[in-house]
Protein backbone atom coordinates (compact mmCIF):
# COMPACT_ATOMS: atom_id res chain seq x y z
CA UNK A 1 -1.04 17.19 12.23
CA UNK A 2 -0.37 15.66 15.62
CA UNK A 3 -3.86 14.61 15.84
CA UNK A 4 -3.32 12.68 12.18
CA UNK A 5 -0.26 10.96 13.64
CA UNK A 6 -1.97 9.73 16.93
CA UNK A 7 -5.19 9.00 15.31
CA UNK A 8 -4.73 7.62 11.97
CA UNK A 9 -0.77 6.53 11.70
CA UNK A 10 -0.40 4.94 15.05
CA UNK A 11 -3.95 3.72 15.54
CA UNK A 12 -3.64 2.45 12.07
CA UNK A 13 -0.86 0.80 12.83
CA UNK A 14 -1.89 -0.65 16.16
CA UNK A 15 -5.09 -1.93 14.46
CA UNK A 16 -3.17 -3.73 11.33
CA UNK A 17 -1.01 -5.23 14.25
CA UNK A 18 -4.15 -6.54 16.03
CA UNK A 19 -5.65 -7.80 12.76
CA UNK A 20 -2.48 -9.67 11.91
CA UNK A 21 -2.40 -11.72 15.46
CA UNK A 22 -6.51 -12.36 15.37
CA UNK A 23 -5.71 -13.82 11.77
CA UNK A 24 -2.23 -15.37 12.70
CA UNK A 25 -4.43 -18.71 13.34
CA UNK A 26 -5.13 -19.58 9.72
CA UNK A 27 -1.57 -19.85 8.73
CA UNK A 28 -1.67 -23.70 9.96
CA UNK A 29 -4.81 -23.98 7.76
CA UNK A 30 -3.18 -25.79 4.71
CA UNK A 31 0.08 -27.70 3.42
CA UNK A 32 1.25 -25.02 0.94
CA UNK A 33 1.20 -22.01 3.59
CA UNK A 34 4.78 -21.26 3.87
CA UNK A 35 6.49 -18.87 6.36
CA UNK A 36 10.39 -18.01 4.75
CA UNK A 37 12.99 -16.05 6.39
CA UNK A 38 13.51 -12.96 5.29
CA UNK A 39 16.44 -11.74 6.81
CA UNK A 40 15.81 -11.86 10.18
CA UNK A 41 11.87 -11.15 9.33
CA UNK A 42 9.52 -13.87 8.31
CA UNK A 43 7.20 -13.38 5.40
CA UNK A 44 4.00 -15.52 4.93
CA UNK A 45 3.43 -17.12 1.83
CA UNK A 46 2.77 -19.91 -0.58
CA UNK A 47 4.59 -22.19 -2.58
CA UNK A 48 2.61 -24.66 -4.82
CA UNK A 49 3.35 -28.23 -6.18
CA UNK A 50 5.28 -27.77 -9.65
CA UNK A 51 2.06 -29.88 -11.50
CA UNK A 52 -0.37 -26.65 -10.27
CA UNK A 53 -1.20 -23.32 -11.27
CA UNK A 54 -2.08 -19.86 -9.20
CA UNK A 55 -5.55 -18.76 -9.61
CA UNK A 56 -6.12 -15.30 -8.63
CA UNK A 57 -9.74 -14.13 -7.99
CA UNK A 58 -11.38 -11.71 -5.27
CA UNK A 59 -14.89 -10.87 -3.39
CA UNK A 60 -16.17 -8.22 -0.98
CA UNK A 61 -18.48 -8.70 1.56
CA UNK A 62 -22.32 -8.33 1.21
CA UNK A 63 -22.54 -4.62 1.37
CA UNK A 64 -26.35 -4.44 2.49
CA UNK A 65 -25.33 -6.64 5.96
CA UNK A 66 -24.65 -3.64 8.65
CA UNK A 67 -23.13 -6.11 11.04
CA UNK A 68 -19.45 -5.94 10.72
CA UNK A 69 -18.22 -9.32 11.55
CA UNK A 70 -20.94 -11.17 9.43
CA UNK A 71 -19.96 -8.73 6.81
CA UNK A 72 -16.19 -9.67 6.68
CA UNK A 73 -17.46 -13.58 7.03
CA UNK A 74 -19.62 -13.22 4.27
CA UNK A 75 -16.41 -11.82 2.08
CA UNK A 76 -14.71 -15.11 2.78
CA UNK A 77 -17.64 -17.27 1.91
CA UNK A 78 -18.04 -15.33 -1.31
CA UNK A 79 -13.92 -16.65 -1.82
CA UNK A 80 -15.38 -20.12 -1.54
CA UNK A 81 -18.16 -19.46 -3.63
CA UNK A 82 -15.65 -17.98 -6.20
CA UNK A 83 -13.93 -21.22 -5.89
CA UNK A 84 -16.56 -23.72 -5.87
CA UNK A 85 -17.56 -22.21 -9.81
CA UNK A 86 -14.01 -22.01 -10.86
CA UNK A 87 -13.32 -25.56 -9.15
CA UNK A 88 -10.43 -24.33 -7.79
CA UNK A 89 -8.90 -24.86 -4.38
CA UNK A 90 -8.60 -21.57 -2.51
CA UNK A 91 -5.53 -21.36 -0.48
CA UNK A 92 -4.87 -18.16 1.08
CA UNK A 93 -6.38 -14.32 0.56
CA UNK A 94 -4.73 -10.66 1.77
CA UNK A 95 -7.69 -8.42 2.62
CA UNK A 96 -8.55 -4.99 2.55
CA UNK A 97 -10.47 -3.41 6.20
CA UNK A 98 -11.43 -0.12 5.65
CA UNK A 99 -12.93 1.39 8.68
CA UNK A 100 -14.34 4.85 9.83
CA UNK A 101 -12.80 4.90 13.52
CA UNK A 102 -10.56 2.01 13.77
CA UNK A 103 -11.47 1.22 17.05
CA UNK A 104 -9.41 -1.78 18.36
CA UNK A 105 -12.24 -3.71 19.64
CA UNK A 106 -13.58 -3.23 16.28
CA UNK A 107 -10.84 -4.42 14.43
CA UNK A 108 -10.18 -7.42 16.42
CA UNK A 109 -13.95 -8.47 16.29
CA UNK A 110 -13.18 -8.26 12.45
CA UNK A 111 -9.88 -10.08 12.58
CA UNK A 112 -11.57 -12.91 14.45
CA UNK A 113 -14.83 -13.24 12.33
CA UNK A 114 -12.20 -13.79 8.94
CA UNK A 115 -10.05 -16.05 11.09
CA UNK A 116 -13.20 -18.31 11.74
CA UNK A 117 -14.39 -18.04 8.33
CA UNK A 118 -10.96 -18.86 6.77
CA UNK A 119 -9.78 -21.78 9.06
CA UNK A 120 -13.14 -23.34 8.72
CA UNK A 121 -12.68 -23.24 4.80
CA UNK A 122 -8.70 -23.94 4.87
CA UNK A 123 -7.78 -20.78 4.03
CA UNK A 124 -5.08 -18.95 5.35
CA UNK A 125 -4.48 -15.17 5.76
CA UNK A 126 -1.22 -13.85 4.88
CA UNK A 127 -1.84 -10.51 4.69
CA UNK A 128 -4.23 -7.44 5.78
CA UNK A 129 -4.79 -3.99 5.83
CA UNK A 130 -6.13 -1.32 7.99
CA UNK A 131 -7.42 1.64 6.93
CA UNK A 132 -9.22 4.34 9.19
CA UNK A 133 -11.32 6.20 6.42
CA UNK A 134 -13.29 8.25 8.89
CA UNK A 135 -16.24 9.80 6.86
CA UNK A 136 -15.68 8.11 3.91
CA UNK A 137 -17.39 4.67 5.98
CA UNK A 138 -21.09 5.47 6.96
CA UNK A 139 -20.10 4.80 10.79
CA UNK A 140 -23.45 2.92 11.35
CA UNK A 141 -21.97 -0.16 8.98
CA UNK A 142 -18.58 0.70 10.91
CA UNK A 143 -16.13 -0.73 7.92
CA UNK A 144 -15.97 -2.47 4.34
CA UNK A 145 -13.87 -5.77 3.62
CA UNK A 146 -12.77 -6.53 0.63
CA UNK A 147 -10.29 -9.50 -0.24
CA UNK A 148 -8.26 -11.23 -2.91
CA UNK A 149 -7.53 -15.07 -2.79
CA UNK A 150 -4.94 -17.03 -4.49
CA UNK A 151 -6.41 -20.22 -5.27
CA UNK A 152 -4.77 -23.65 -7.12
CA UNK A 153 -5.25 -25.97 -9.90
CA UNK A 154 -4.31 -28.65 -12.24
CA UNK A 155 -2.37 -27.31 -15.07
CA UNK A 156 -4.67 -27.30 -18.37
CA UNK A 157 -7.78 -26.90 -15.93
CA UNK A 158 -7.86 -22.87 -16.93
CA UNK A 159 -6.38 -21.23 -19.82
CA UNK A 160 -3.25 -18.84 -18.22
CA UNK A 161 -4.26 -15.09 -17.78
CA UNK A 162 -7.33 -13.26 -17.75
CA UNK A 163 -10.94 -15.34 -17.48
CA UNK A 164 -14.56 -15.86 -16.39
CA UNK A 165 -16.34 -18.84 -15.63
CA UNK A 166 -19.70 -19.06 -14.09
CA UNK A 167 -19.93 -14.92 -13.77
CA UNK A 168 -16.36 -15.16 -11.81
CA UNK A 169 -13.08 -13.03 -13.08
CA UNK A 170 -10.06 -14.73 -12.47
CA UNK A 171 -6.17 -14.36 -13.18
CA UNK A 172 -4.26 -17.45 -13.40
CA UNK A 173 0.08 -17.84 -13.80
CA UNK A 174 2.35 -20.39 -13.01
CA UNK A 175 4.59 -19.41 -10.28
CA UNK A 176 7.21 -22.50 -11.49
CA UNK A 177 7.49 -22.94 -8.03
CA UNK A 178 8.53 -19.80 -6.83
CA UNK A 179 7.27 -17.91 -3.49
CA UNK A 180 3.89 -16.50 -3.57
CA UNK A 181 3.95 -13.59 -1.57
CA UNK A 182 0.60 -10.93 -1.20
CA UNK A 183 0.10 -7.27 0.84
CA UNK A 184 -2.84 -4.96 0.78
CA UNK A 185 -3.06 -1.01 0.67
CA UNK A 186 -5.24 1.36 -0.05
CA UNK A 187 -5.40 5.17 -1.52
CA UNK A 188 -6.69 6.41 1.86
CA UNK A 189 -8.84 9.71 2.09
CA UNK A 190 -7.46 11.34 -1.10
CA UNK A 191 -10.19 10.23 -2.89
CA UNK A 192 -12.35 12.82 -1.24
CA UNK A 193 -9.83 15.61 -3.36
CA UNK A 194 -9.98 13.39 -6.74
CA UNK A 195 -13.49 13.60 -5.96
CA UNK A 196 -13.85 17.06 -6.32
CA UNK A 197 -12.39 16.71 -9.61
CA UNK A 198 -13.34 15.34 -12.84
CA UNK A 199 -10.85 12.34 -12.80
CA UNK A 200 -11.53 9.90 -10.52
CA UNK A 201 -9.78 7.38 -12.01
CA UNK A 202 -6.05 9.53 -11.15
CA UNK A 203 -6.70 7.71 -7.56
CA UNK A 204 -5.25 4.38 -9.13
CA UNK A 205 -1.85 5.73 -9.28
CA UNK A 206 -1.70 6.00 -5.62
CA UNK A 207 -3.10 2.55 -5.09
CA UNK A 208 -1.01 1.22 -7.32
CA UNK A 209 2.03 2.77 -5.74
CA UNK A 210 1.28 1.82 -2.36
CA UNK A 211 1.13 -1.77 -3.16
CA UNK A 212 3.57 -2.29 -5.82
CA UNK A 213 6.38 0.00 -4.05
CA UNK A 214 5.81 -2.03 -1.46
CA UNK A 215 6.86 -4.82 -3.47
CA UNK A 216 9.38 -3.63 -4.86
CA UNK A 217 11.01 -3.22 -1.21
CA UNK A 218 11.57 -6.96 -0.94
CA UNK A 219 12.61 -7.89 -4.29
CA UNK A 220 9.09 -9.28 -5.18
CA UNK A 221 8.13 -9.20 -8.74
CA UNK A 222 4.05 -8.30 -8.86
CA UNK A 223 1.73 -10.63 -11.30
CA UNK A 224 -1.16 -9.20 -10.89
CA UNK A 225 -2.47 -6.13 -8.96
CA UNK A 226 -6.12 -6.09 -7.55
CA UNK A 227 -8.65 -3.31 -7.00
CA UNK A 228 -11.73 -2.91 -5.25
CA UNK A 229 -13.52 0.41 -6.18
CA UNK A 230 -16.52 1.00 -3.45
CA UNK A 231 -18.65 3.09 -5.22
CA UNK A 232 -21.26 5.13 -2.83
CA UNK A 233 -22.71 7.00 -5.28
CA UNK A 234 -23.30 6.83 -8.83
CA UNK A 235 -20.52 7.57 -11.05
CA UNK A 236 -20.73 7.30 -14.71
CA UNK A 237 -16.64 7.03 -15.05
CA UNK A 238 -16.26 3.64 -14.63
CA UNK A 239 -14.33 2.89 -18.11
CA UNK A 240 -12.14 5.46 -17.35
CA UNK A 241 -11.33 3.41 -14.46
CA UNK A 242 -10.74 0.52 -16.51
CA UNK A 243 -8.49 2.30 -19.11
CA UNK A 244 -6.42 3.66 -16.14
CA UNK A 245 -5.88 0.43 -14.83
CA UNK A 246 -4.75 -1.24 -18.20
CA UNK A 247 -2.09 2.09 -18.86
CA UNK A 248 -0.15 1.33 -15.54
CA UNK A 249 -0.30 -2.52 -15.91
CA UNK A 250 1.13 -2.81 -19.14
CA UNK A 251 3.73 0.38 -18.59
CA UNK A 252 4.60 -1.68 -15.20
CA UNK A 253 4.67 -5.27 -16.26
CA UNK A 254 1.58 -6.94 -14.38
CA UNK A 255 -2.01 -7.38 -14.97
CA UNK A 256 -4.37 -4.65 -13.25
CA UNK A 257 -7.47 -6.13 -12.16
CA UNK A 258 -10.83 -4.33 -10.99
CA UNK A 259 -13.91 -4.52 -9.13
CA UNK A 260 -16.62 -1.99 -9.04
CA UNK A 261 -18.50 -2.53 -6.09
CA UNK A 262 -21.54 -0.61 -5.43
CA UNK A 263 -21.76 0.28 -2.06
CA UNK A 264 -24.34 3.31 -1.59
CA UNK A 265 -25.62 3.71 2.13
CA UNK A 266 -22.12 1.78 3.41
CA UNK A 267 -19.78 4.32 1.10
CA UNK A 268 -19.67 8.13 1.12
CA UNK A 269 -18.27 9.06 -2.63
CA UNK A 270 -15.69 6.31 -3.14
CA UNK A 271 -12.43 4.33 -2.55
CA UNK A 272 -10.22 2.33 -3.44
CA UNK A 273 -8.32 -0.48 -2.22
CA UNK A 274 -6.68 -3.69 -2.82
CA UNK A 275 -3.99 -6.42 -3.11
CA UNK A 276 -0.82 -7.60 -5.03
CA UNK A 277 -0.06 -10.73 -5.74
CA UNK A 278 3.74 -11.48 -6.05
CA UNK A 279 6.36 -13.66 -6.88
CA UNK A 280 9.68 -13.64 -4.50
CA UNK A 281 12.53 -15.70 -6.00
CA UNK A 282 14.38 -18.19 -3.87
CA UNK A 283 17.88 -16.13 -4.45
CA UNK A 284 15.90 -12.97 -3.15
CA UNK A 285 14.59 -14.96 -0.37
CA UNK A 286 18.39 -15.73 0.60
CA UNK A 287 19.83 -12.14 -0.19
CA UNK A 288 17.19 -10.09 1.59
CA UNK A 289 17.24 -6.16 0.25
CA UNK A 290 19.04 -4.25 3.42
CA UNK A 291 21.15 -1.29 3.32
CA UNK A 292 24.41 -1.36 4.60
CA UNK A 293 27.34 0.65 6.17
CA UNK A 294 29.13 2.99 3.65
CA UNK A 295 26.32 2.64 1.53
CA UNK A 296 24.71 6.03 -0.19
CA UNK A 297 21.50 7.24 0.62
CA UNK A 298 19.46 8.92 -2.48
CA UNK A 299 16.57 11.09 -2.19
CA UNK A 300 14.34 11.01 -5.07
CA UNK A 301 12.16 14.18 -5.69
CA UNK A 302 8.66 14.26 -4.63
CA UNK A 303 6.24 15.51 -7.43
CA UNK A 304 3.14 15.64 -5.13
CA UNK A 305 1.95 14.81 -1.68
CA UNK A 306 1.85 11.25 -2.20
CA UNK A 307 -0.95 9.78 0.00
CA UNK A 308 0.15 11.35 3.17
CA UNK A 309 -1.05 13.48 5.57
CA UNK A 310 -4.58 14.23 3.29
CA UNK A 311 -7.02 14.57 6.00
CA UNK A 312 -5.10 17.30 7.98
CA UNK A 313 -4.59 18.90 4.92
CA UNK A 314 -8.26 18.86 3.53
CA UNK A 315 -9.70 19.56 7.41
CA UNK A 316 -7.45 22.85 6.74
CA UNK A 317 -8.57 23.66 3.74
CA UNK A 318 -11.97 23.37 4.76
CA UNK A 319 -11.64 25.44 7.80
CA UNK A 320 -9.46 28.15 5.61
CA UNK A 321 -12.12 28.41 2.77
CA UNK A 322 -15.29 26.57 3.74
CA UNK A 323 -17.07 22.94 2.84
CA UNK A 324 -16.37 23.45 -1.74
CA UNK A 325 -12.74 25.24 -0.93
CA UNK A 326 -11.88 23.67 -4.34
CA UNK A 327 -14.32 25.99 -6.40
CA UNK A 328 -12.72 28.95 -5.03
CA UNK A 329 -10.73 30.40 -7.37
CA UNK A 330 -7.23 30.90 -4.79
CA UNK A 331 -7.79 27.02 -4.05
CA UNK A 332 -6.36 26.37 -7.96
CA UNK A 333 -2.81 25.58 -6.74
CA UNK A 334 -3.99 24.11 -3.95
CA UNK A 335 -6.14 21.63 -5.74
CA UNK A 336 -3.94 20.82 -8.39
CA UNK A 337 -0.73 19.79 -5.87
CA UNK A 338 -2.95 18.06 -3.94
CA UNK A 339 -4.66 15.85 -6.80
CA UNK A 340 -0.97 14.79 -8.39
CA UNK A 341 -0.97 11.15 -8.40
CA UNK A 342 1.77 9.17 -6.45
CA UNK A 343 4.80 8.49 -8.71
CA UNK A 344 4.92 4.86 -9.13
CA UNK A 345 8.52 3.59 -8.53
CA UNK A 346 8.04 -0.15 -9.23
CA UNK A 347 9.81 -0.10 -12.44
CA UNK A 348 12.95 1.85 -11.14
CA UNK A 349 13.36 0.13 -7.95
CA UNK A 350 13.13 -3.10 -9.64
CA UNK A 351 15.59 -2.61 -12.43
CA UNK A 352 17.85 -0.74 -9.84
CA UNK A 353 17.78 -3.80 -8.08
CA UNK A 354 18.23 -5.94 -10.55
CA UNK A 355 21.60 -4.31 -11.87
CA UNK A 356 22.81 -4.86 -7.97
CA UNK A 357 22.37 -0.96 -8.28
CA UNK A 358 20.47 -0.32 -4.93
CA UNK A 359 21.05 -2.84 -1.49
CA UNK A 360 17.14 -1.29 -0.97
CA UNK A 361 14.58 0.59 -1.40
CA UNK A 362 11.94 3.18 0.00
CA UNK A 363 8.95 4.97 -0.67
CA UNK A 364 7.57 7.69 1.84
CA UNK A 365 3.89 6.29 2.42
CA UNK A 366 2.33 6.77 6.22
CA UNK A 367 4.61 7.38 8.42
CA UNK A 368 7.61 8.58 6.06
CA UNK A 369 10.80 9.50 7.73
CA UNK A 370 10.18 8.14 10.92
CA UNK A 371 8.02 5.12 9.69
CA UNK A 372 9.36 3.99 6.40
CA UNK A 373 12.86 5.37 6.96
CA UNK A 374 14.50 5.72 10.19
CA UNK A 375 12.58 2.13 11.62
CA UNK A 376 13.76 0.04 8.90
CA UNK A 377 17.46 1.63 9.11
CA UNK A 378 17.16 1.13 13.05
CA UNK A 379 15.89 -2.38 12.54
CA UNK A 380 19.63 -3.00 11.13
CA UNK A 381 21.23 -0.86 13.33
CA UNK A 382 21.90 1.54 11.05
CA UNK A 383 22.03 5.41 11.20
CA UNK A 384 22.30 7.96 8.84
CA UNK A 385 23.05 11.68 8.87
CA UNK A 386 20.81 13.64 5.64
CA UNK A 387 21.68 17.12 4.18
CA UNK A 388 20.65 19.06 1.37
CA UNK A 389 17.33 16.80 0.93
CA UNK A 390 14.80 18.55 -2.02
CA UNK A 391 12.80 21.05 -0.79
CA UNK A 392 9.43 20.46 0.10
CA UNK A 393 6.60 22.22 -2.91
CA UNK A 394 5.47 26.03 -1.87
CA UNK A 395 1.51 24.59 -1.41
CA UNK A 396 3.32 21.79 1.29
CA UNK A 397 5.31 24.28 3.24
CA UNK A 398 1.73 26.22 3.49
CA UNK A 399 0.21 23.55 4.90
CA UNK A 400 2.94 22.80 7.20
CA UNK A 401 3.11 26.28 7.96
CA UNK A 402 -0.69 26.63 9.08
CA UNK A 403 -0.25 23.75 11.23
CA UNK A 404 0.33 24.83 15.09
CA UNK A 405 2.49 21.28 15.43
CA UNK A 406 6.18 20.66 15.32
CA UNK A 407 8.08 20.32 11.96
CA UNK A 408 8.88 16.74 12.98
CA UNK A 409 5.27 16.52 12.92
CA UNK A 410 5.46 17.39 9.45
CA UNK A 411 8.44 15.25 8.30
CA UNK A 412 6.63 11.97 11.00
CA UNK A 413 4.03 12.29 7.94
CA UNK A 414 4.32 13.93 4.64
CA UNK A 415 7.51 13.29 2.34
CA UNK A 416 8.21 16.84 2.47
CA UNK A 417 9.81 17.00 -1.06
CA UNK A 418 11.36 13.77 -0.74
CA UNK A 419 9.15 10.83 -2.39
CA UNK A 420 11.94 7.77 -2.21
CA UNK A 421 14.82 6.71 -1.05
CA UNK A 422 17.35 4.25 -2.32
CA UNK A 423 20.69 3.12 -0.70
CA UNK A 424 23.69 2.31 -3.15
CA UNK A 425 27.33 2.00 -3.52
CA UNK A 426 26.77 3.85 -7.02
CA UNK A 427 25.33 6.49 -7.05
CA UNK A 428 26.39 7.74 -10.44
CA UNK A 429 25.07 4.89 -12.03
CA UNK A 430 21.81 4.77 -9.85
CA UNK A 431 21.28 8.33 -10.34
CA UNK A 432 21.06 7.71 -14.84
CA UNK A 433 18.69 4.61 -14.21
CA UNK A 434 16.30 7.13 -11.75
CA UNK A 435 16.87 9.57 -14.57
CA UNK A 436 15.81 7.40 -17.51
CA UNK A 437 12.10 7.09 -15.56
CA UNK A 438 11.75 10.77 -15.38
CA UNK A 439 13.20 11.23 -11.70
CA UNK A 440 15.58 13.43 -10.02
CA UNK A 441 17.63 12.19 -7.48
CA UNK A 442 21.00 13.01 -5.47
CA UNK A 443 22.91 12.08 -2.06
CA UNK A 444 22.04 13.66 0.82
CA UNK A 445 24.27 11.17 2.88
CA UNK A 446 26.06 8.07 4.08
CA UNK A 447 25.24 5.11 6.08
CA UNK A 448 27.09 3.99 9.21
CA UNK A 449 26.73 1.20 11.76
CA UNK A 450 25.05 2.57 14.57
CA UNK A 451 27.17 4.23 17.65
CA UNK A 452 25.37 6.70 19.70
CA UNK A 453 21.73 7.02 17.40
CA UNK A 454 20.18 4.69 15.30
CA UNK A 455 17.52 5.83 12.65
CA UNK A 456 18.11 9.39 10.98
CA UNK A 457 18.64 12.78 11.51
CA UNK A 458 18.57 15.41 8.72
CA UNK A 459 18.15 19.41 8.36
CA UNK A 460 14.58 20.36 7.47
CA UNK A 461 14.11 23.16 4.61
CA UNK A 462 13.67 25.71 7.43
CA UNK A 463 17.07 25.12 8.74
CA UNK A 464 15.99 23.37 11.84
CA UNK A 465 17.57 19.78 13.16
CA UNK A 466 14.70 16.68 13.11
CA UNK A 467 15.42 13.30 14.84
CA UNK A 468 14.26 10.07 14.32
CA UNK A 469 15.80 7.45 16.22
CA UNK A 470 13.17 4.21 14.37
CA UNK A 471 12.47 2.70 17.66
């Protein structure tokens, strides 16, 4: 597990930091790029004249070109392409660079290519992701880039939702002058278990969650969620796909958009990967989502691993019962924990928020406690002592376990029976709205203003103390 952390967590995170500077360039590339305060964060965005509508569409680079950097510019020029037949005006994109080592130098080769592409073309890039795939990228192309753009309009140019023109899908809304806000995320190596099963498709829930959770934690209401499906073999599931993608759109509120891409020789089974576009509200913008002292802290009960920690956990199972561990009859349990889909907490977090029921929101993607927990309660000086947290499932205490790291290890990564979070002064109330979407939840705890520690500490479910301080 250690090995995870150092080399896909913190190189992952390293990497989306180095992507974000090499592309910081292109936010001077147009009028309508907009950086709002957030707090004390900034967000990058875009706000567009009142007379215009948002026109959504997305590309992926040329899968047969090996060389990475003309393979990420040829994405962008595929955006003005897109454009060009649409006679739109693209503004801005949030990509998608899935990698097999995530070698810096790598990355920031990548970073630069787009940011040449995009200023050149007035397009600016608000948003990126970095995923180290390892085997799943052929390691002689070295990565796949896929992007989404959010382009403009005259109003009456393009009928309002779903379209083609001149072979080119498209999404358009009218964001009545609200801020347009995008981010990027990715299923990660799970695939590799879904693959081993006859639903493929499940692997949407967990790309959907990552995005639109994500979302959620800011306030932003999503319009339209994006896919790209690399496809490096044939699969004959593809509608199944599509009818996936449809069920959690309409359940959730926003349109669910896919590509299939084929990518055979670049793409070992498949993945998926995309973008959200969002709307953020000028009242949000002004009344950030932060927890606060006295505040509660809820832990919502996991229902599966989420999309952490899957590549230490398959590398074990592999080593434990060989290359097809998932046709081995003791591997049942195994398989079936390991292939539940992420639970999708858009639609609680946002009506939580909403009813002024939750001061914010969290969902336990890479790096869980310490990463999407203790840092953002550190960031606000914040510190929280947990107890009685839900107990991690009997397949994910064998797998931490078999591991020769730390328990922190384990709790740095996985959600360890905990899923979400959400802070409230109300937690009765919060605790019937969780309830009405199917989830269990309680208080394990109360937030202070920092004194001595900032971040978290809580008592694992083997009775031993774990620390995160979030710096």
């Amino acid at each position: 597990m250690s090995d995870y952390i150092e080399d896909f967590i913190r190189k992952g995170d390293l990497g989306s930091g180095v992507l974000r500077v090499s592309t910081a360039p292109s936010l001077t590339s147009n009028s309508s790029i907009e950086i709002a305060n957030y707090g004390e964060k900034k967000i990058a965005g875009l706000r567009i004249p009142q007379d215009k509508i948002a026109v959504v569409h997305s590309a992926y680079g040329n899968y047969s070109i090996k060389n990475p950097f003309e393979h990420t510019r040829s994405m962008v020029d595929s955006i003005v392409t897109q454009g060009h037949r649409l006679r739109v005006t693209p503004l801005a994109l949030a990509n998608v660079v899935d990698s097999n080592s995530g070698e810096i130098e790598l990355i920031k080769g990548i970073g630069e290519a787009m940011n040449e592409a995009a200023v050149r073309n007035k397009i600016g890039i608000l948003n990126g992701e970095n995923a180290i795939l390892g085997n799943l990228i052929n390691p002689a192309y070295g990565a796949n880039v896929f992007g989404t753009a959010v382009s403009m309009t005259d109003k009456g140019q393009l009928e309002l939702g779903q379209g083609v023109i001149g072979g080119v899908r498209y999404f358009a809304f009218d964001p009545k002058g609200q801020f347009i806000f995008m981010n990027s995320d990715g299923v990660g190596t799970k695939t590799d278990i879904y693959r081993r099963t006859s639903e493929l498709e499940t692997a949407l829930y967990d790309s959907a969650a990552m995005k639109v959770d994500d979302s959620a934690k800011i306030g932003a209401k999503v319009v339209v969620l994006w896919d790209n499906i690399e496809m490096g073999q044939n699969f004959t599931t593809t509608s199944n796909f599509v009818h996936t993608a449809q069920e959690i759109g309409k359940k959730n509120g926003f349109s669910y958009m896919l590509n299939v891409e084929s990518a055979q020789g670049r793409v070992n089974g498949y993945n998926v990967s995309g973008n959200a576009v969002c709307l953020v509200s000028d009242e949000r913008l002004k009344n950030p989502l932060f927890s606060r002292p006295g505040d509660f802290l809820m832990a919502i009960e996991a229902k599966g691993p989420r999309s952490n920690g899957i590549t230490a956990k398959r590398k074990l199972m592999e080593k434990e019962y060989g290359p097809n561990w998932h046709q081995d009859p003791k591997t049942r349990e195994h398989l079936k924990f390991l292939t539940t889909p992420s639970i999708i907490f858009y639609g609680a977090f946002s009506e939580l928020v909403d009813k002024g029921l939750a001061s914010a929101v969290y969902h336990m993607s890479g790096g869980a406690f310490r990463g999407k927990l203790a840092k953002p309660l550190a960031d606000q000086n914040l510190f929280v002592s947990m107890r009685d947290l839900f107990s991690p499932h009997k397949i994910e205490r064998y797998f931490t376990e078999k591991s020769p790291d730390t328990i922190e290890a384990s709790y740095e990564k996985c959600p360890m029976g905990n899923e979400g979070f959400i802070s409230t002064r109300d937690p009765e109330n919060a605790r019937k709205i969780l309830g009405k979407y199917g989830l269990r939840a309680r208080t394990v705890g109360q937030i202070e203003q920092a004194r001595k520690r900032t971040g978290l500490a809580l008592i694992s479910y083997d009775e031993k103390r774990v620390y995160f301080s979030g710096k």
